[in-house]
Protein backbone atom coordinates (compact mmCIF):
# COMPACT_ATOMS: atom_id res chain seq x y z
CA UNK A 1 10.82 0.53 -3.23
CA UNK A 2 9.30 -2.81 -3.61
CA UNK A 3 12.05 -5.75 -3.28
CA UNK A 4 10.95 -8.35 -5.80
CA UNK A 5 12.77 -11.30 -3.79
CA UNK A 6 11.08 -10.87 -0.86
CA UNK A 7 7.96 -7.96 -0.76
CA UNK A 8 9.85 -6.15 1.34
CA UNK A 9 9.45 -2.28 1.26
CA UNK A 10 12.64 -0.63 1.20
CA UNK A 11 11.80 3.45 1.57
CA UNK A 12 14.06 5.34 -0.21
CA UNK A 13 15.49 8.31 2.00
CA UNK A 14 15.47 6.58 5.27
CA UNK A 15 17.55 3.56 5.57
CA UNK A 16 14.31 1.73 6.16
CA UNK A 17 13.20 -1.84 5.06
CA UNK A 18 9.50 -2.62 5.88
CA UNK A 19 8.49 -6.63 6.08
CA UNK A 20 5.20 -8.18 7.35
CA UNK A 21 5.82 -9.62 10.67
CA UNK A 22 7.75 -6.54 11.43
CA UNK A 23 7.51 -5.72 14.98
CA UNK A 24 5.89 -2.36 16.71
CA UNK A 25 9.07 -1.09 18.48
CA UNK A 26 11.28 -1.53 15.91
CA UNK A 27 9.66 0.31 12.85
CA UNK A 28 8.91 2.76 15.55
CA UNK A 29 12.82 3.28 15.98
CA UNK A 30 13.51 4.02 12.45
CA UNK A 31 14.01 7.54 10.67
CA UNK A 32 11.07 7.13 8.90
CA UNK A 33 9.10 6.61 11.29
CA UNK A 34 9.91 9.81 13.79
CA UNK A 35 9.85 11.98 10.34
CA UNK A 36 6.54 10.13 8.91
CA UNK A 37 4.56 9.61 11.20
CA UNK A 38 0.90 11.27 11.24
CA UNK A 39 -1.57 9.10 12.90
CA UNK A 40 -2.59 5.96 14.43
CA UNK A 41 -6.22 4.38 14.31
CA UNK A 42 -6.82 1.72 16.75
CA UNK A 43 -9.78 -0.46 15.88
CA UNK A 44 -9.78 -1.63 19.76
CA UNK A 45 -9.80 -5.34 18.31
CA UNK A 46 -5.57 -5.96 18.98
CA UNK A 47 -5.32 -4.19 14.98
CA UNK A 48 -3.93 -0.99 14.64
CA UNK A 49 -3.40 0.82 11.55
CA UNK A 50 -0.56 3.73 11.13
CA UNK A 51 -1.09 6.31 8.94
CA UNK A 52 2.46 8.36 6.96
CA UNK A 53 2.98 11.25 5.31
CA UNK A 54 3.63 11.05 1.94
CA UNK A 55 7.31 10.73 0.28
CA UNK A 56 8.31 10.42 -3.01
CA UNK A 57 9.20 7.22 -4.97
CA UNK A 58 9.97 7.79 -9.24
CA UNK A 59 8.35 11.49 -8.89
CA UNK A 60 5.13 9.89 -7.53
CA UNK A 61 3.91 10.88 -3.55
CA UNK A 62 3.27 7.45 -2.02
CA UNK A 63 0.91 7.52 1.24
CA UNK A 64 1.58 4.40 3.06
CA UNK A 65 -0.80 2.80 5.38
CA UNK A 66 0.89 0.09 8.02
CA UNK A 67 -1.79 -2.32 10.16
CA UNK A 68 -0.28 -3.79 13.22
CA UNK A 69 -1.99 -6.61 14.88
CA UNK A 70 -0.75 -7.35 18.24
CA UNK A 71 2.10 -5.92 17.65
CA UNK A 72 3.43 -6.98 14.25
CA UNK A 73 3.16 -5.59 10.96
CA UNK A 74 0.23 -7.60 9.42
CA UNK A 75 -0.83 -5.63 6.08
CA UNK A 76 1.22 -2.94 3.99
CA UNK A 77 -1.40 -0.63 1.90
CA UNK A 78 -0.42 2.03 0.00
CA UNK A 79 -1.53 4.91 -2.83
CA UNK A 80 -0.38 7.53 -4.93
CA UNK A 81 -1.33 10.72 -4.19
CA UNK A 82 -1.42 14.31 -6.55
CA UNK A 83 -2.85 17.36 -5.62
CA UNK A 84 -6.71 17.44 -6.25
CA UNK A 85 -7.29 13.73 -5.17
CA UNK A 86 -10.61 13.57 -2.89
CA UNK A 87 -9.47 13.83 0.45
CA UNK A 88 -13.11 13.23 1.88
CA UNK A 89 -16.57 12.55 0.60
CA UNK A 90 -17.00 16.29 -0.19
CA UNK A 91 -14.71 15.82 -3.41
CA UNK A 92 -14.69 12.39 -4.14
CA UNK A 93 -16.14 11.33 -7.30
CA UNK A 94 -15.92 7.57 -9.22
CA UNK A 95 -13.81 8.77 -12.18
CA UNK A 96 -11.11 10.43 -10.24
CA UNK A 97 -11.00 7.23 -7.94
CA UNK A 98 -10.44 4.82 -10.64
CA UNK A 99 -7.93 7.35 -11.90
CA UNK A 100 -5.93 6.75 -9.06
CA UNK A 101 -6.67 3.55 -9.78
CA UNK A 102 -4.70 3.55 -13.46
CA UNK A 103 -1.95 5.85 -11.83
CA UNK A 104 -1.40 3.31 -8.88
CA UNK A 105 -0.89 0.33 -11.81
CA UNK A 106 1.84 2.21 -13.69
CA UNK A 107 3.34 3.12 -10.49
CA UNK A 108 3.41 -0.52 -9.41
CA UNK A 109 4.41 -1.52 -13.50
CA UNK A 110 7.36 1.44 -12.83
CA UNK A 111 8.68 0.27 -9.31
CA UNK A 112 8.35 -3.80 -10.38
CA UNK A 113 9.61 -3.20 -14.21
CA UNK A 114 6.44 -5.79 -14.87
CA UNK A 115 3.74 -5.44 -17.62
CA UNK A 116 -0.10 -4.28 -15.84
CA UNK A 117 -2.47 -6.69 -16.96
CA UNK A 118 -6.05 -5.08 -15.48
CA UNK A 119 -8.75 -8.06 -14.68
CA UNK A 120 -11.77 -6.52 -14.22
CA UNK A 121 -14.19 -9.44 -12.44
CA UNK A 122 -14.98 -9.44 -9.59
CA UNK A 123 -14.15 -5.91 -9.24
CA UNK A 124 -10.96 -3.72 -11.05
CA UNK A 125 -7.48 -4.98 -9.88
CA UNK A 126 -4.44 -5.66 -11.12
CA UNK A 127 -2.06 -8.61 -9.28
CA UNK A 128 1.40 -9.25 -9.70
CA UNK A 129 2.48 -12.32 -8.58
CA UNK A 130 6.11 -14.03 -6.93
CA UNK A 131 6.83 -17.08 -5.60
CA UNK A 132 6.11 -14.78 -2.07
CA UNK A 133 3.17 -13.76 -2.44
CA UNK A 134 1.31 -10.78 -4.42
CA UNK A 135 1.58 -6.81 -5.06
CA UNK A 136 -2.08 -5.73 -5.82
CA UNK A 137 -3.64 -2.73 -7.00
CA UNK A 138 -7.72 -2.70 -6.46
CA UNK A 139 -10.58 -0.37 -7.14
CA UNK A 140 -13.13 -1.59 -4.67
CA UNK A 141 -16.08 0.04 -5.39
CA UNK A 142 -18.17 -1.02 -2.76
CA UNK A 143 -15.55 0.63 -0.27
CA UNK A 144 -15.34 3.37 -2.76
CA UNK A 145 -11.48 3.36 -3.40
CA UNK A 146 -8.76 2.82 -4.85
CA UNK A 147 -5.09 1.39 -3.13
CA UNK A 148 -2.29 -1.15 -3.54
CA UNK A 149 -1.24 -3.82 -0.95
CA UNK A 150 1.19 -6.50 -0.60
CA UNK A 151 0.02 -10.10 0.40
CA UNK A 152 2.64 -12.86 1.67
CA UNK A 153 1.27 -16.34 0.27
CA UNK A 154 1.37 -17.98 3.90
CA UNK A 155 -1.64 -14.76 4.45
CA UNK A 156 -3.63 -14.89 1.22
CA UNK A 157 -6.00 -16.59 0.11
CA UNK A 158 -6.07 -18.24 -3.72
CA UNK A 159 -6.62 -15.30 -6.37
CA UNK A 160 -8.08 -16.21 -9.65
């Protein structure tokens, strides 16, 4: 899923390789896309975030989350996702959120073949880094969840 050489996001099923800096029309003229789709947020500030349905990578249902900002793909979040996961503040709770938390790290330690090595200040997270940029995993729990993301170095910011 996760091209080690590059961060690009190859998804498995549909002949589709997803980059930051991708643009609009043409993720929007892939497979993936016209099966995947489910929803689009605009924040009304030029960012736009896409919403997919789920598909399966190593027997895990990955949700993936695509922000556009005029245009081009700027940030590639993602989670795993099993039946009973909160779906809204009605059945969220802390444990099961840093659950996902654990499952998204051995997904990531699956998909990269790389050891999970948690830091937990200033918040959970576990970063694995490339000569690139980063593949994260974070439980934020000020925003109350958990996710994984992929950071280009020209975009991020030093993480220590």
């Amino acid at each position: 899923m996760i091209n080690k050489n590059n961060g690009h996001i190859e998804v498995p099923g549909f002949n589709t390789t997803l980059f930051i800096g991708m643009p609009l029309e043409d993720l929007e003229r892939t497979s993936f896309y016209q099966h995947n789709f489910k929803k689009k947020n605009d924040m009304n500030t030029g960012y736009c975030w896409y919403v997919f349905k789920e598909f399966e990578v190593l027997e895990n249902a990955i949700t993936l989350n695509l922000c556009f900002f005029e245009g081009c793909l700027k940030y590639i979040h993602f989670y795993t996702y099993q039946n009973g996961d909160s779906t809204s503040w009605d059945n969220w709770n802390e444990e099961a959120e840093i659950n996902l938390f654990h499952r998204n790290n051995q997904f990531l330690s699956k998909v990269l073949n790389e050891p999970v090595k948690v830091e937990k200040k200033p918040y959970p997270r576990c970063v694995f880094h490339f000569a690139w940029g980063n593949v994260w995993s974070v439980y934020d729990p000020r925003g109350a969840q958990a996710s994984m993301g992929i950071q280009l170095k020209s975009a991020t910011t030093k993480i220590d």
